[in-house]
C-alpha atoms as a PDB file:
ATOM      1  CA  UNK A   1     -33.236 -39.985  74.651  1.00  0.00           C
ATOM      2  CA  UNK A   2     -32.451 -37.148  71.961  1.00  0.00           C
ATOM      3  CA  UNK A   3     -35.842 -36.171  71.455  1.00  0.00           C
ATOM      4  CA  UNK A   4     -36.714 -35.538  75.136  1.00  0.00           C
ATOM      5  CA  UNK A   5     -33.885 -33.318  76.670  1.00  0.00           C
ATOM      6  CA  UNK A   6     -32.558 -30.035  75.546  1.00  0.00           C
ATOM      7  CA  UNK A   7     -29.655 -28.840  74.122  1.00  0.00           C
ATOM      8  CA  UNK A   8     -28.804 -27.732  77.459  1.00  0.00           C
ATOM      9  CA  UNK A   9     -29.084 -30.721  78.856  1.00  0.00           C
ATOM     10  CA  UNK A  10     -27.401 -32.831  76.459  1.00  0.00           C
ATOM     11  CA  UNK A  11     -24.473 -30.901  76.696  1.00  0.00           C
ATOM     12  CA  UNK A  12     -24.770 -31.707  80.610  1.00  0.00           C
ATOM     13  CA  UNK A  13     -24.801 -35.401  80.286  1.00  0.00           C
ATOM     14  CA  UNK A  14     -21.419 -35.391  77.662  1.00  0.00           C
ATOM     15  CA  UNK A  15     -19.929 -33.206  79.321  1.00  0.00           C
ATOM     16  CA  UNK A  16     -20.653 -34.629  83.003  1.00  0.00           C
ATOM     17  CA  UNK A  17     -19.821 -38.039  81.449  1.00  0.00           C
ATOM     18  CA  UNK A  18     -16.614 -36.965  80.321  1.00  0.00           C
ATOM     19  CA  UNK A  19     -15.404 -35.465  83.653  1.00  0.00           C
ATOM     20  CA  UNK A  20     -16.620 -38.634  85.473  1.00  0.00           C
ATOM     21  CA  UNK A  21     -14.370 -40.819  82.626  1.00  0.00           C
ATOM     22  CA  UNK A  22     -11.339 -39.219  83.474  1.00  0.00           C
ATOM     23  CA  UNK A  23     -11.525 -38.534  87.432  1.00  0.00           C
ATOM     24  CA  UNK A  24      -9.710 -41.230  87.297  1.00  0.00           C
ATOM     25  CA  UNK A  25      -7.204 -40.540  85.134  1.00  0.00           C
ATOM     26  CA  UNK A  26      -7.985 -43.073  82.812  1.00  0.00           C
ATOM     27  CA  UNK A  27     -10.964 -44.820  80.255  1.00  0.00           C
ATOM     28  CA  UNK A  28     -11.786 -48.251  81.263  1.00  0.00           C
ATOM     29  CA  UNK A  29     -13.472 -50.605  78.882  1.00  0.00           C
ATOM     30  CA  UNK A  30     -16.614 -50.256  80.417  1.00  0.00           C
ATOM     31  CA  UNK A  31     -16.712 -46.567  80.510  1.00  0.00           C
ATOM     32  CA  UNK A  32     -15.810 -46.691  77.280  1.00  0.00           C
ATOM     33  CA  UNK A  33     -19.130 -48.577  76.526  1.00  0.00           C
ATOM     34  CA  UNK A  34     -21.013 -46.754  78.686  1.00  0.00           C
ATOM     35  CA  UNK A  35     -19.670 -43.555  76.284  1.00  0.00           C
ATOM     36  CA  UNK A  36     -20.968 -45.486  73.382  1.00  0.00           C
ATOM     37  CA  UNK A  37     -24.496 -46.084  74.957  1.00  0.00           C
ATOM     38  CA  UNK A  38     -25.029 -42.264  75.486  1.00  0.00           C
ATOM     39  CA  UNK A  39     -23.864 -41.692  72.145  1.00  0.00           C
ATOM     40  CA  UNK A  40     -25.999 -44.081  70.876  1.00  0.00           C
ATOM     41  CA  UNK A  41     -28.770 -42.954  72.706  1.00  0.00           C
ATOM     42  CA  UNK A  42     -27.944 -38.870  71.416  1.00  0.00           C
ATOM     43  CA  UNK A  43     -27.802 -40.057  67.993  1.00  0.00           C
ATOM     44  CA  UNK A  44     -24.885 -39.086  66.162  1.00  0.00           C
ATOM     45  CA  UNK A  45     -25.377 -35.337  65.398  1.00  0.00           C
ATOM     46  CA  UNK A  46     -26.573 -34.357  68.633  1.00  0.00           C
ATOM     47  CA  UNK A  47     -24.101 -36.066  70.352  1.00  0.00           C
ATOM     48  CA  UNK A  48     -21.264 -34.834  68.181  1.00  0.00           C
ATOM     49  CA  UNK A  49     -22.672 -31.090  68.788  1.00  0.00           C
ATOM     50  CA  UNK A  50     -22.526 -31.915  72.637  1.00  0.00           C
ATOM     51  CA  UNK A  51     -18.872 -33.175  72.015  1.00  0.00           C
ATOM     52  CA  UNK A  52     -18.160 -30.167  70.375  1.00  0.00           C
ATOM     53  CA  UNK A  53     -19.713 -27.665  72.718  1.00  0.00           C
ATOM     54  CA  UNK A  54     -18.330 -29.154  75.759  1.00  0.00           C
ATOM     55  CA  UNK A  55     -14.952 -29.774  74.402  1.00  0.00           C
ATOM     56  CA  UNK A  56     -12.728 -26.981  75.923  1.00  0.00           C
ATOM     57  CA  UNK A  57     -14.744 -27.699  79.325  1.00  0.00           C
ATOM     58  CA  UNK A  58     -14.910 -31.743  80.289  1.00  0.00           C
ATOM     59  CA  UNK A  59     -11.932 -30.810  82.412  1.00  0.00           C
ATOM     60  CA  UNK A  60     -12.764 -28.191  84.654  1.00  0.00           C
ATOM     61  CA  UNK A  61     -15.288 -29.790  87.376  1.00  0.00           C
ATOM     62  CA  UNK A  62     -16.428 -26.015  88.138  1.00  0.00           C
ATOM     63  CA  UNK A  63     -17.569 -25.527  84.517  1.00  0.00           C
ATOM     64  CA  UNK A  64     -19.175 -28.779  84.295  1.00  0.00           C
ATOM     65  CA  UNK A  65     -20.862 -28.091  87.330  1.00  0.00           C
ATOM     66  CA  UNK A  66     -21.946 -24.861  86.183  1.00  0.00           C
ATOM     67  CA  UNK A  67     -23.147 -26.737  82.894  1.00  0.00           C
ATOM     68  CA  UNK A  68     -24.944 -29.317  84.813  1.00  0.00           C
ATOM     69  CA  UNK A  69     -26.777 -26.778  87.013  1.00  0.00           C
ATOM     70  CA  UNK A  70     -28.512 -25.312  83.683  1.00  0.00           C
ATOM     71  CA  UNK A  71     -30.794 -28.820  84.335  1.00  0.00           C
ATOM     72  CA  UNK A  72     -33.597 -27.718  86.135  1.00  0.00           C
ATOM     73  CA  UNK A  73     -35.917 -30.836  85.370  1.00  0.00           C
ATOM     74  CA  UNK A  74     -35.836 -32.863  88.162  1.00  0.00           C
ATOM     75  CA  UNK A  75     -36.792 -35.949  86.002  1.00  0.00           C
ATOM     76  CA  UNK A  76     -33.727 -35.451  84.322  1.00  0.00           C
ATOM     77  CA  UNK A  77     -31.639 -35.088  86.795  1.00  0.00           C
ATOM     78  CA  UNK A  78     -32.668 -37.690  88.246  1.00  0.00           C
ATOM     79  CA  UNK A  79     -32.109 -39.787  84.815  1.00  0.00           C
ATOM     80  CA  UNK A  80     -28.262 -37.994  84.397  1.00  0.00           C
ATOM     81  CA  UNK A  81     -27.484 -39.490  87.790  1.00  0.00           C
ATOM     82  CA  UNK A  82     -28.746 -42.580  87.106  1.00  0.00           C
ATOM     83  CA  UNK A  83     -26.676 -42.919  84.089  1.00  0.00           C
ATOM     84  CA  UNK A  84     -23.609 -41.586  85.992  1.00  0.00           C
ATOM     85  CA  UNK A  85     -23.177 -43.620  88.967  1.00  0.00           C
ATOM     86  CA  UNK A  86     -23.923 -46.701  86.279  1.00  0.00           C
ATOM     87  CA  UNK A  87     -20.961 -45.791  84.848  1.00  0.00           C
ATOM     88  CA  UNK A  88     -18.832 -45.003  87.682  1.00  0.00           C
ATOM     89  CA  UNK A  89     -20.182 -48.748  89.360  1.00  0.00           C
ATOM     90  CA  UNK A  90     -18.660 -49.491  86.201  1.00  0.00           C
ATOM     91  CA  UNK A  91     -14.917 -49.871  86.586  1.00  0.00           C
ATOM     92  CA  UNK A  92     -14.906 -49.956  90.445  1.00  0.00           C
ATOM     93  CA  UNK A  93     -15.529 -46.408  92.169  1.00  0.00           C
ATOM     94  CA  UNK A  94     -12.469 -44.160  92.671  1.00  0.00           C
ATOM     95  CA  UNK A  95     -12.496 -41.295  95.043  1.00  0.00           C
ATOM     96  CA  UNK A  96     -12.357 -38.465  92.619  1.00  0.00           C
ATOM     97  CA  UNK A  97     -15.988 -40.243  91.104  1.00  0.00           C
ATOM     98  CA  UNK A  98     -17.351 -40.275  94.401  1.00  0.00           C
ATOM     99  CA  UNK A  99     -16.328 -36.584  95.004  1.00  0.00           C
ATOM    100  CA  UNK A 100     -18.181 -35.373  91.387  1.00  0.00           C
ATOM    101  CA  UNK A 101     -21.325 -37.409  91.768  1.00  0.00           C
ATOM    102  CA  UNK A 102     -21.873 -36.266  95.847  1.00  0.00           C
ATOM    103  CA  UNK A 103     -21.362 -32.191  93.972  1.00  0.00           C
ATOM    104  CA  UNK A 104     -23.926 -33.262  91.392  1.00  0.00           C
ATOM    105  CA  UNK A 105     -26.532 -34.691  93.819  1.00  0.00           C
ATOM    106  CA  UNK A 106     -26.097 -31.059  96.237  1.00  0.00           C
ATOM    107  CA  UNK A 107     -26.699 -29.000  92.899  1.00  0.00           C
ATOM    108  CA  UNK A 108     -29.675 -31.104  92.062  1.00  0.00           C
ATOM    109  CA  UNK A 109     -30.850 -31.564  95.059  1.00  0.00           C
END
């Protein structure tokens, strides 16, 4: 997946990922695995640089938003809410989940 989406939106997928992980207010074991997956996926360095980039923002849903609207590939979007709802199908859906993914699909849509 690293070699086919930018920086940009690399960043968007850890950091939307994050949010989405703790709407809840906590990290299930499959969330957890999902996490893994995308890391996995990244390859270590890129995902570390999207850790590291999005680290003082995974908790404001504004910034991530405004992070996630940087994707303007429809493709990907697509494929980053594809990934998300996956993981928020996950652990059961909470409320806060359904909330972020509806904001993502209006920005993308």
């Amino acid at each position: 997946m690293e070699d086919d989406l930018t920086q940009d939106e690399r960043e968007a997928l850890v950091a939307c990922a994050r949010h989405l992980v703790m709407a809840d207010g906590q990290v299930s074991n499959s969330e957890l695995f999902d996490m893994i997956l995308i890391e996995g996926q990244l390859g270590p360095d890129a995902w570390e640089a999207a850790l590291q980039a999005t680290h003082s923002i995974h908790t404001d849903r504004k910034q991530v938003l405004r992070l996630a609207a940087r994707v303007q590939r429809s493709g990907v979007q697509r494929r980053l809410l594809s990934v998300l709802e996956r993981m928020a199908d996950g652990d059961g859906v909470h409320h806060e989940e359904v909330a972020f993914l509806s904001e993502l699909r209006a920005l993308w849509s």
